[in-house]
Protein backbone atom coordinates (compact mmCIF):
# COMPACT_ATOMS: atom_id res chain seq x y z
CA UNK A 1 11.07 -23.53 48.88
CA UNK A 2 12.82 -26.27 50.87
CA UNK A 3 14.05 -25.09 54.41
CA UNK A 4 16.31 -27.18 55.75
CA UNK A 5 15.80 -26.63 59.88
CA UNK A 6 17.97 -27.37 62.93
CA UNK A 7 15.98 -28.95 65.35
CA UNK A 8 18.16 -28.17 67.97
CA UNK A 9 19.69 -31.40 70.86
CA UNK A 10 16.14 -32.00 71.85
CA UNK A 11 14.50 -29.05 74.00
CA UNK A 12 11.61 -28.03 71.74
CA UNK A 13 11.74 -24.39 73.47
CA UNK A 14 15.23 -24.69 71.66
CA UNK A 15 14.45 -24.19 68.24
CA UNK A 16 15.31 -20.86 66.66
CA UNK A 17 12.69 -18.13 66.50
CA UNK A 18 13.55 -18.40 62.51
CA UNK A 19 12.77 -22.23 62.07
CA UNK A 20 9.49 -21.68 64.57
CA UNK A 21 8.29 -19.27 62.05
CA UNK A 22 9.07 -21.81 58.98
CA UNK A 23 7.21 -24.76 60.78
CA UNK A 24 3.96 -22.63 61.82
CA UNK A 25 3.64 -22.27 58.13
CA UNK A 26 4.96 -24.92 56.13
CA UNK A 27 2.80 -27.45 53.89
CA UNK A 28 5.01 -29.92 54.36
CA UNK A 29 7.33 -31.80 56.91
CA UNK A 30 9.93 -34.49 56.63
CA UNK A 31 11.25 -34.47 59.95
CA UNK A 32 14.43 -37.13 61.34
CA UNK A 33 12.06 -38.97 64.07
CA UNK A 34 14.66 -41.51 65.31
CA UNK A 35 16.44 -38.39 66.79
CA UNK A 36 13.59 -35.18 66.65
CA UNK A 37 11.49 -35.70 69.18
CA UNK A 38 8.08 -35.74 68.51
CA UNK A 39 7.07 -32.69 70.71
CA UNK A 40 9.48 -30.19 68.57
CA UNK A 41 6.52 -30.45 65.68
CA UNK A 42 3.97 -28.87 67.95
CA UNK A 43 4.92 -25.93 66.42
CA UNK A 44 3.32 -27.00 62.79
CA UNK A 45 -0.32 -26.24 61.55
CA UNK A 46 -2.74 -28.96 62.25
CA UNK A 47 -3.41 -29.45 58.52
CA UNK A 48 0.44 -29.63 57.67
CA UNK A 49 1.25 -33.07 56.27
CA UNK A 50 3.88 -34.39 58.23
CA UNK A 51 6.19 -37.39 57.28
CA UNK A 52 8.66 -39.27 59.30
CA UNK A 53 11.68 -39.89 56.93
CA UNK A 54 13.03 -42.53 59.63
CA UNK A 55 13.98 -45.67 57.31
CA UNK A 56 13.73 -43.71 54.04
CA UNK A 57 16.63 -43.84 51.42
CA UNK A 58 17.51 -40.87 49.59
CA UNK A 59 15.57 -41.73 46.62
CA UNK A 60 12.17 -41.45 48.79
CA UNK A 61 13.48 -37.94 50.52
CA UNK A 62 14.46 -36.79 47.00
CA UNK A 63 11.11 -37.69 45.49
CA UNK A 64 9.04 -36.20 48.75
CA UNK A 65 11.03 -32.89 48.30
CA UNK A 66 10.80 -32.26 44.70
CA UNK A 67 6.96 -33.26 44.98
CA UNK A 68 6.33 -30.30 47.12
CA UNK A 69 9.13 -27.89 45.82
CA UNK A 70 5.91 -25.58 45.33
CA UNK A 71 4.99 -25.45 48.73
CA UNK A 72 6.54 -24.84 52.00
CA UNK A 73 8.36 -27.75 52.84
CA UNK A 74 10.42 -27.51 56.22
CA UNK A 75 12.91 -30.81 56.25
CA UNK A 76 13.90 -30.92 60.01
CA UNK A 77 17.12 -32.37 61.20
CA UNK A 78 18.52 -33.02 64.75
CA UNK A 79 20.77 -30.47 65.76
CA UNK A 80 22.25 -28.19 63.44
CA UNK A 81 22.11 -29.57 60.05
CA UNK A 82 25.84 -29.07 59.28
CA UNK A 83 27.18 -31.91 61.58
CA UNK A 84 26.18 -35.22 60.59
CA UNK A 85 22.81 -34.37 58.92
CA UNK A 86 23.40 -35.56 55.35
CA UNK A 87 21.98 -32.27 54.21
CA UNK A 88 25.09 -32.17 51.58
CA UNK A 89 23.80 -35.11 49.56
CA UNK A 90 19.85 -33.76 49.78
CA UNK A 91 21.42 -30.09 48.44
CA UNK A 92 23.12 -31.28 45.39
CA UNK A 93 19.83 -32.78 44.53
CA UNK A 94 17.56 -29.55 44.83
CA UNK A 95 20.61 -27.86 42.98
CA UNK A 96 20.80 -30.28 39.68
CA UNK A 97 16.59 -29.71 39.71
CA UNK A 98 16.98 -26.46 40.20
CA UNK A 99 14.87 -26.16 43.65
CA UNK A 100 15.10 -23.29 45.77
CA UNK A 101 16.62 -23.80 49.66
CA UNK A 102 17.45 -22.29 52.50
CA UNK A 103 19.58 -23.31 55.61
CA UNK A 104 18.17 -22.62 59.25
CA UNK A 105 21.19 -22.99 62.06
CA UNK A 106 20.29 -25.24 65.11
CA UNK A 107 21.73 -25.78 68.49
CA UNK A 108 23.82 -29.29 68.20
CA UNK A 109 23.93 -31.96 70.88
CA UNK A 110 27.51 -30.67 71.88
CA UNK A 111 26.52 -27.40 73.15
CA UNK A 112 23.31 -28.41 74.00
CA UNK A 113 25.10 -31.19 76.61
CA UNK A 114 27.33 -28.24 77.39
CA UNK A 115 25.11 -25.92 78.67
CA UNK A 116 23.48 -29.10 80.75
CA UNK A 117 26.83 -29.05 82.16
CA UNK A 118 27.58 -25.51 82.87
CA UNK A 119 31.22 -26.19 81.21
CA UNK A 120 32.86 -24.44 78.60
CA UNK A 121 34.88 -25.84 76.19
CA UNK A 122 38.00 -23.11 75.86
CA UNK A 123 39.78 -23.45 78.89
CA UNK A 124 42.76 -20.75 79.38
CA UNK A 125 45.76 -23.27 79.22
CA UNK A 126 44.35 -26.54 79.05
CA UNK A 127 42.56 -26.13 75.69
CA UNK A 128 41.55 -23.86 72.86
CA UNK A 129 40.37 -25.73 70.64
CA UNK A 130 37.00 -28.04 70.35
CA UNK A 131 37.32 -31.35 68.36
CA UNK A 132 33.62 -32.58 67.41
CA UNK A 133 33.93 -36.26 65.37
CA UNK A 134 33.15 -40.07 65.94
CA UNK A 135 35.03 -43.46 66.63
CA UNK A 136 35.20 -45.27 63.54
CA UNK A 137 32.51 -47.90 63.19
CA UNK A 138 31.11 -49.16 60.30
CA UNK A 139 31.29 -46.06 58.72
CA UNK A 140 34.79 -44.94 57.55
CA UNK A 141 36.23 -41.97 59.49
CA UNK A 142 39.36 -40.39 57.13
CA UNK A 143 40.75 -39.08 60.27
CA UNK A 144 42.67 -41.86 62.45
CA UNK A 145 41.19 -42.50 66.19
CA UNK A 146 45.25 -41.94 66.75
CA UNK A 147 45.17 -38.48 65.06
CA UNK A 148 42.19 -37.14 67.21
CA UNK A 149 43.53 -38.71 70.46
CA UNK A 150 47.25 -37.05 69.64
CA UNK A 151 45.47 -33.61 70.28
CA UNK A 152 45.87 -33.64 73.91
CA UNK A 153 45.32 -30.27 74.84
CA UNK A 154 42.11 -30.19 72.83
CA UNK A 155 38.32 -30.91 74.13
CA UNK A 156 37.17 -33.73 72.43
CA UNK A 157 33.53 -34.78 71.61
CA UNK A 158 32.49 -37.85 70.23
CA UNK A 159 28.87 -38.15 68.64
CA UNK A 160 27.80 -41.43 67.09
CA UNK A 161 30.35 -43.49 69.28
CA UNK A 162 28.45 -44.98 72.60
CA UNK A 163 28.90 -48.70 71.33
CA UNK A 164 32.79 -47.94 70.54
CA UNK A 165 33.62 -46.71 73.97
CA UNK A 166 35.79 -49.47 74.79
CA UNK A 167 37.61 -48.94 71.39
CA UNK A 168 38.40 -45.31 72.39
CA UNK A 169 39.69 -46.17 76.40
CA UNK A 170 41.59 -48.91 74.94
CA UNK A 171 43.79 -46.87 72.44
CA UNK A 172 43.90 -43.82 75.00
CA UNK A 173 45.26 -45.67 77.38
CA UNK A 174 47.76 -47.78 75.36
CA UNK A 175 48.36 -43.24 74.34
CA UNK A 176 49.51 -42.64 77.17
CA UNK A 177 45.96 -40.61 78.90
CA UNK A 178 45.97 -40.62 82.13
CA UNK A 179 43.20 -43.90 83.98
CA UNK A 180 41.72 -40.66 85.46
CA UNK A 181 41.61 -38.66 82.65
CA UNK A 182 37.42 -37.75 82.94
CA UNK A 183 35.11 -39.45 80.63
CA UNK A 184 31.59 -37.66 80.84
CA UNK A 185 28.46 -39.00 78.80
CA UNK A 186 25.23 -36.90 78.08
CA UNK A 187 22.35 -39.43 76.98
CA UNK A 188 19.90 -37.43 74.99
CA UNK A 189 21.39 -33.87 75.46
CA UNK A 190 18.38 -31.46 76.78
CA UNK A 191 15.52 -34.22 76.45
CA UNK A 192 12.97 -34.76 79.01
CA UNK A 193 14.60 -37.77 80.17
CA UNK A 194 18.32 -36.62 79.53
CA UNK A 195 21.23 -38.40 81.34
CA UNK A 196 24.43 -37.60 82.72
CA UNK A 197 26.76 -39.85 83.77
CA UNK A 198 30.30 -38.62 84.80
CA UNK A 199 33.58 -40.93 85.18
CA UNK A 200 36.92 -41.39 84.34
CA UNK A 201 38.24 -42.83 80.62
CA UNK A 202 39.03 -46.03 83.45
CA UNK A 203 35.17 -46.20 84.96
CA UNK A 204 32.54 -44.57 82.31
CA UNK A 205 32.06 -47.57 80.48
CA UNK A 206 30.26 -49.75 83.49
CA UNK A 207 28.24 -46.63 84.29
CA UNK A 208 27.01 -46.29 80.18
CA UNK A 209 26.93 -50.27 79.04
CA UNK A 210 23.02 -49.88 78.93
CA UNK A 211 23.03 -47.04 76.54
CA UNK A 212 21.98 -48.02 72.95
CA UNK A 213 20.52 -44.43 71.68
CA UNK A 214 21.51 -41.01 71.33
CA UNK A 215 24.40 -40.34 73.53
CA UNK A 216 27.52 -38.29 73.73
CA UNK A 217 31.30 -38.39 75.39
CA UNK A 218 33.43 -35.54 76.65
CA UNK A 219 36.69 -36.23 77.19
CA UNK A 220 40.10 -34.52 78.28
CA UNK A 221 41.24 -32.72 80.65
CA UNK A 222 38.99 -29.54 80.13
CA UNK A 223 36.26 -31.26 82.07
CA UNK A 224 38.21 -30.16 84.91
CA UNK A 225 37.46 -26.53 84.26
CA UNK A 226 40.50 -25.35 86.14
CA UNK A 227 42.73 -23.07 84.29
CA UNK A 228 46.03 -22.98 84.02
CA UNK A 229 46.73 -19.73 83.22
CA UNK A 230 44.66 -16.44 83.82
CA UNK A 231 43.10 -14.78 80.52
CA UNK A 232 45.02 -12.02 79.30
CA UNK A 233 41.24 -10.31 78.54
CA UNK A 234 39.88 -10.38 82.18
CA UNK A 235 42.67 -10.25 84.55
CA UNK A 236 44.07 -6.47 85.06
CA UNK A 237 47.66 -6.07 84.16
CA UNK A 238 50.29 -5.34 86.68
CA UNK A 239 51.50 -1.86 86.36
CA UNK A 240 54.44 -1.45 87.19
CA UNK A 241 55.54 1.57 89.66
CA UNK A 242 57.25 4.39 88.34
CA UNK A 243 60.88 4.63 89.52
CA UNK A 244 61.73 8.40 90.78
């Protein structure tokens, strides 16, 4: 069986008891290693053959898979393999040969950077909803940068964008965002060597110009964490006093 694994943002320790179990056993690894870091396969057997699929084309990942379809073949993404993991592409494969699968949840870079932070992304008045995408780049997004940007009282979390970040001040500013609007980049979300750098939509960009990896940006007004109304769940109603 193929198991398709969540590597989690980086921590090894952050891997699910589930995919820890998968890797101690499998036969076979084809692991992301532009973005897994290296110390997350300590968890594999020493005789497991282990392949780095960095630079491989789908053809070569199909053809590794559906070689070892008979063993136990853990194929470990960054993250959690249902944002930008390509996993859709590798599972209509297995399912025209017929392969067995399984999907193994991760901890992506967004709550990974999150908890780094000790912010939460559902602030009582200010926002309720979390927006994860990228600024259009080479690859095509469907949804306009204006679309995502029009969501004002949303948190909004770009991956994949570091190199675009003047693109995205330039058109929230000419939006109408606030200059001080904050602007908040995790490099390398719960690595050893993680990075946070924290600014304003005006500022962020001189503090991050020497970032050319794996890096994230926060921005809106929930990075404030002050709400703006009291939640209905936590705060004790007012009763009011019986009139005699």
């Amino acid at each position: 069986m193929i198991h398709f694994i969540g590597a989690g943002s980086g921590d090894p320790e952050l891997v699910t008891l589930k995919a820890y179990k998968i890797m101690q056993k499998a036969d076979a690894v084809l692991y992301t290693g532009s973005l897994v870091p290296r110390e997350v396969l300590k968890w594999c057997k020493a005789d497991a053959l282990i392949v780095d699929s960095q630079g491989m084309k789908y053809p070569e990942i199909f053809a590794f898979l559906e070689t070892h379809k008979d063993k136990i073949v853990a194929r470990v993404h960054t993250g959690d393999p249902s944002i930008f993991s390509t996993i859709a592409k590798q599972i209509s494969f297995l399912n025209e040969k017929d392969i067995a699968y399984e999907v193994i949840p991760g901890i992506t870079a967004s709550f990974g950077a999150s908890a780094s932070l000790a912010i939460e992304y559902t602030i009582p008045g200010v926002s309720q909803t979390l927006i994860i995408t990228r600024v259009e780049g080479k690859t095509p997004n469907p949804e306009s940068l204006d679309n995502i940007l029009a969501c004002k009282n949303s948190s909004l979390v770009f991956y994949l964008s570091i190199l675009l970040l003047n693109k995205l001040k330039k058109r929230a500013l000419e939006m109408g965002y606030s200059h001080d609007t904050p602007c908040w980049v995790v490099e390398k979300a719960t690595w050893e060597d993680e990075a946070i750098y924290k600014g304003t939509i005006t500022d962020i960009e001189e503090q991050v110009s020497h970032i050319r990896g794996v890096a994230l940006i926060l921005f809106g007004d929930f990075l404030y964490q002050k709400e703006r109304e009291e939640s209905h769940l936590y705060v004790k109603p007012l009763v009011k006093e019986l009139e005699i």
